[in-house]
C-alpha atoms as a PDB file:
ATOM      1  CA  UNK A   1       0.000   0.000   0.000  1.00  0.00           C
ATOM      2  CA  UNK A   2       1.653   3.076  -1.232  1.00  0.00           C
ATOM      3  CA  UNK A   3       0.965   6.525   1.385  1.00  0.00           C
ATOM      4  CA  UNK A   4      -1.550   7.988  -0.989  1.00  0.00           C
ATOM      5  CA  UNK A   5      -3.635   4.865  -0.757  1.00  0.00           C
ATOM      6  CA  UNK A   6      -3.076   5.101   3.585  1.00  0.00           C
ATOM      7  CA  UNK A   7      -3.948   8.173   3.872  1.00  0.00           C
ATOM      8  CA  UNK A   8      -7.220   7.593   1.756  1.00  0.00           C
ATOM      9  CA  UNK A   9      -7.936   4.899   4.314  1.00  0.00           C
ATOM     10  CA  UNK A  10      -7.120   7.089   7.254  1.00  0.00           C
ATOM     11  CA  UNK A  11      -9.655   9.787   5.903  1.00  0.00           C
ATOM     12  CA  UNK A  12     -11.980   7.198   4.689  1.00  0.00           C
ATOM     13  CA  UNK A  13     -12.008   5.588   8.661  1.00  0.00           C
ATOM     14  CA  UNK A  14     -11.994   9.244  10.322  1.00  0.00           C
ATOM     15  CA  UNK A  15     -15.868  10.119   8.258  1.00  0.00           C
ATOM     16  CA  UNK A  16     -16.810   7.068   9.439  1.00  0.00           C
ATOM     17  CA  UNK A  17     -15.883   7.187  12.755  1.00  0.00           C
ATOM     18  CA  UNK A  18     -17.284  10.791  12.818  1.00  0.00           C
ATOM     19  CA  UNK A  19     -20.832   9.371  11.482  1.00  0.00           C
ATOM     20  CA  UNK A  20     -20.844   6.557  13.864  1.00  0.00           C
ATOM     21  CA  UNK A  21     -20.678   4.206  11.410  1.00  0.00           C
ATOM     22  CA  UNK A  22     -17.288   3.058  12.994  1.00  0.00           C
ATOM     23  CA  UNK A  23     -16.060   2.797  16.975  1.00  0.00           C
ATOM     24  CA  UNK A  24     -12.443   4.617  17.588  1.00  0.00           C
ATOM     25  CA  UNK A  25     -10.448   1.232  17.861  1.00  0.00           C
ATOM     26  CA  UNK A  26      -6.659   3.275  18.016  1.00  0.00           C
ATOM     27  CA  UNK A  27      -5.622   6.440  18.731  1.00  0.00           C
ATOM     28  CA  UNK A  28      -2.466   7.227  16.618  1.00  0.00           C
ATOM     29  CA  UNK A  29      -0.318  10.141  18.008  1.00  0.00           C
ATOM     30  CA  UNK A  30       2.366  11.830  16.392  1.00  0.00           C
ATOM     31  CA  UNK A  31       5.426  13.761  17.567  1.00  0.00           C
ATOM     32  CA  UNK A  32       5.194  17.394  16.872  1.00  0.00           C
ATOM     33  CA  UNK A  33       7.028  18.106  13.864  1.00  0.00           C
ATOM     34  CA  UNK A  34       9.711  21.156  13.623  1.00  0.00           C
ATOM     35  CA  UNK A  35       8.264  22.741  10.438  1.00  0.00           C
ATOM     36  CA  UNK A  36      11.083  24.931  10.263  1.00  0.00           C
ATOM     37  CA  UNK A  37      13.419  22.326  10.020  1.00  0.00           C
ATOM     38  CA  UNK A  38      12.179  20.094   7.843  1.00  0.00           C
ATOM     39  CA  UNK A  39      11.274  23.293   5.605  1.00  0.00           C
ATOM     40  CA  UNK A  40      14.779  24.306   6.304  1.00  0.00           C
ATOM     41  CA  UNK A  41      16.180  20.624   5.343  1.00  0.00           C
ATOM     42  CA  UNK A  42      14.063  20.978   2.020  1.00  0.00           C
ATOM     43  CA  UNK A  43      16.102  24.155   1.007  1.00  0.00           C
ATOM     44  CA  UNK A  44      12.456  25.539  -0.116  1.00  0.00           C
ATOM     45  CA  UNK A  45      10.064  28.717   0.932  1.00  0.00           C
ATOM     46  CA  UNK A  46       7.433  29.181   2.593  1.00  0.00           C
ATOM     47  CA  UNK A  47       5.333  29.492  -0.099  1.00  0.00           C
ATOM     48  CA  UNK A  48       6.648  26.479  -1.893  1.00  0.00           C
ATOM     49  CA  UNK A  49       6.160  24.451   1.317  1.00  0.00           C
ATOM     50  CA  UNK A  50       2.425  25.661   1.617  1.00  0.00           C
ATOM     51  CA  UNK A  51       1.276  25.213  -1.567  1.00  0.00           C
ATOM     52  CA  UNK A  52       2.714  21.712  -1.639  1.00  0.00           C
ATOM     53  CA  UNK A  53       0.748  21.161   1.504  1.00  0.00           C
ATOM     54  CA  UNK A  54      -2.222  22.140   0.760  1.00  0.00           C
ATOM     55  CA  UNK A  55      -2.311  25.379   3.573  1.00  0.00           C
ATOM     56  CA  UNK A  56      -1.731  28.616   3.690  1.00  0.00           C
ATOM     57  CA  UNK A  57       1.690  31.109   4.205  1.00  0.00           C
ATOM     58  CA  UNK A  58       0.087  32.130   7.542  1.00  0.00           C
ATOM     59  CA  UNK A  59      -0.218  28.507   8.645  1.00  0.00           C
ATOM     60  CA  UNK A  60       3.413  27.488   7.912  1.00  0.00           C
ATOM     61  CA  UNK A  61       3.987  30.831   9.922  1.00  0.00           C
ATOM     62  CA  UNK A  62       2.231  29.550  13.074  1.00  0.00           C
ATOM     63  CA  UNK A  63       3.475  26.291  13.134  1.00  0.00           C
ATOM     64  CA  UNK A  64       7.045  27.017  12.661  1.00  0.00           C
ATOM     65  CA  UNK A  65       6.537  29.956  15.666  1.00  0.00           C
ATOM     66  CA  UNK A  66       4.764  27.524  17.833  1.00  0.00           C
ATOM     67  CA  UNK A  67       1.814  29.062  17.796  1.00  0.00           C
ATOM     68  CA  UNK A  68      -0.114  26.422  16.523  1.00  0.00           C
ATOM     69  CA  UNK A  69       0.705  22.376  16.366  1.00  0.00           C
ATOM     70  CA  UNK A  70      -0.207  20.575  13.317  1.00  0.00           C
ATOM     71  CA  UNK A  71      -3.158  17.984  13.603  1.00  0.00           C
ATOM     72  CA  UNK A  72      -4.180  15.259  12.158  1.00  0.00           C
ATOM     73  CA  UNK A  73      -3.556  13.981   7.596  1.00  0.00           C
ATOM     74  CA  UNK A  74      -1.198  17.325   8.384  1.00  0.00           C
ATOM     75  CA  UNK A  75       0.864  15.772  11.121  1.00  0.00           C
ATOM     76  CA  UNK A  76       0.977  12.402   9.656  1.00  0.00           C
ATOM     77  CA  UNK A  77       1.990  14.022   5.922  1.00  0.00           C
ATOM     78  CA  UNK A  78       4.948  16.056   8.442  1.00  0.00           C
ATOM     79  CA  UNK A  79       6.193  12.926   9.978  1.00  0.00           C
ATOM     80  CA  UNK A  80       6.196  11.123   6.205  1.00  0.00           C
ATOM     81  CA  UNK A  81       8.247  14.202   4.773  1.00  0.00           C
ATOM     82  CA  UNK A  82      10.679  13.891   7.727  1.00  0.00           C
ATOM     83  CA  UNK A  83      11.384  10.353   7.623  1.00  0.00           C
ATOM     84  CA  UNK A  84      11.442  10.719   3.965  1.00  0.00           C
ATOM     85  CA  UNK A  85      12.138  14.156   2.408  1.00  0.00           C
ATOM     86  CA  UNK A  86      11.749  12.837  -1.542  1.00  0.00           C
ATOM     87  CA  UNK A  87       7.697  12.638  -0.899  1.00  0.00           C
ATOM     88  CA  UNK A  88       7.985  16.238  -0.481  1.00  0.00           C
ATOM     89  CA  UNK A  89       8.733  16.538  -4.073  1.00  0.00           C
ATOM     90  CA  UNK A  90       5.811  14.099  -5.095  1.00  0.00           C
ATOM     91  CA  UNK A  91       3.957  16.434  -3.025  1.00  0.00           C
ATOM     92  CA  UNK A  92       4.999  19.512  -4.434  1.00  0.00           C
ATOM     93  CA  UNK A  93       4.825  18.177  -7.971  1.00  0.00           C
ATOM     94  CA  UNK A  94       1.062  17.532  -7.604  1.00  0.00           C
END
């Protein structure tokens, strides 16, 4: 299972969970990622960084000041890119 086709499960089990349709079996918890680094590491903006994410400027901002954590598909894509900074550019190329 390549991570496109996980994370399509992960959203896939989070609706249902939401609609009832599924009981909360696991609770997965990742380490807070330092967006600054892993930006940083990537040698890329910003800008680049947020449009390959999906987000806006001003969220990249807030996470990499602390101000806010990333949650959730974010958190999990954060902790992919870190352990494996190529999907970045499969990301970015999307």
């Amino acid at each position: 299972m390549n991570i496109y086709d996980e994370l399509q499960t992960s959203l896939q089990e989070a609706v249902d969970i939401k609609q009832g349709r599924k009981a909360a079996s696991r609770i997965t918890r990742h380490e807070v990622a330092d967006v600054k680094a892993i930006r940083a590491h990537l040698h890329v903006s910003q800008a680049e960084f947020a449009k390959a994410m999906g987000t806006s400027v001003d969220t990249i901002k807030s996470w990499e000041a602390k101000r806010r954590n990333p949650t959730g598909l974010a958190a999990k894509v954060l902790a992919t890119i870190r352990d494996n900074p190529s999907f970045f550019n499969e990301l970015a190329a999307r």
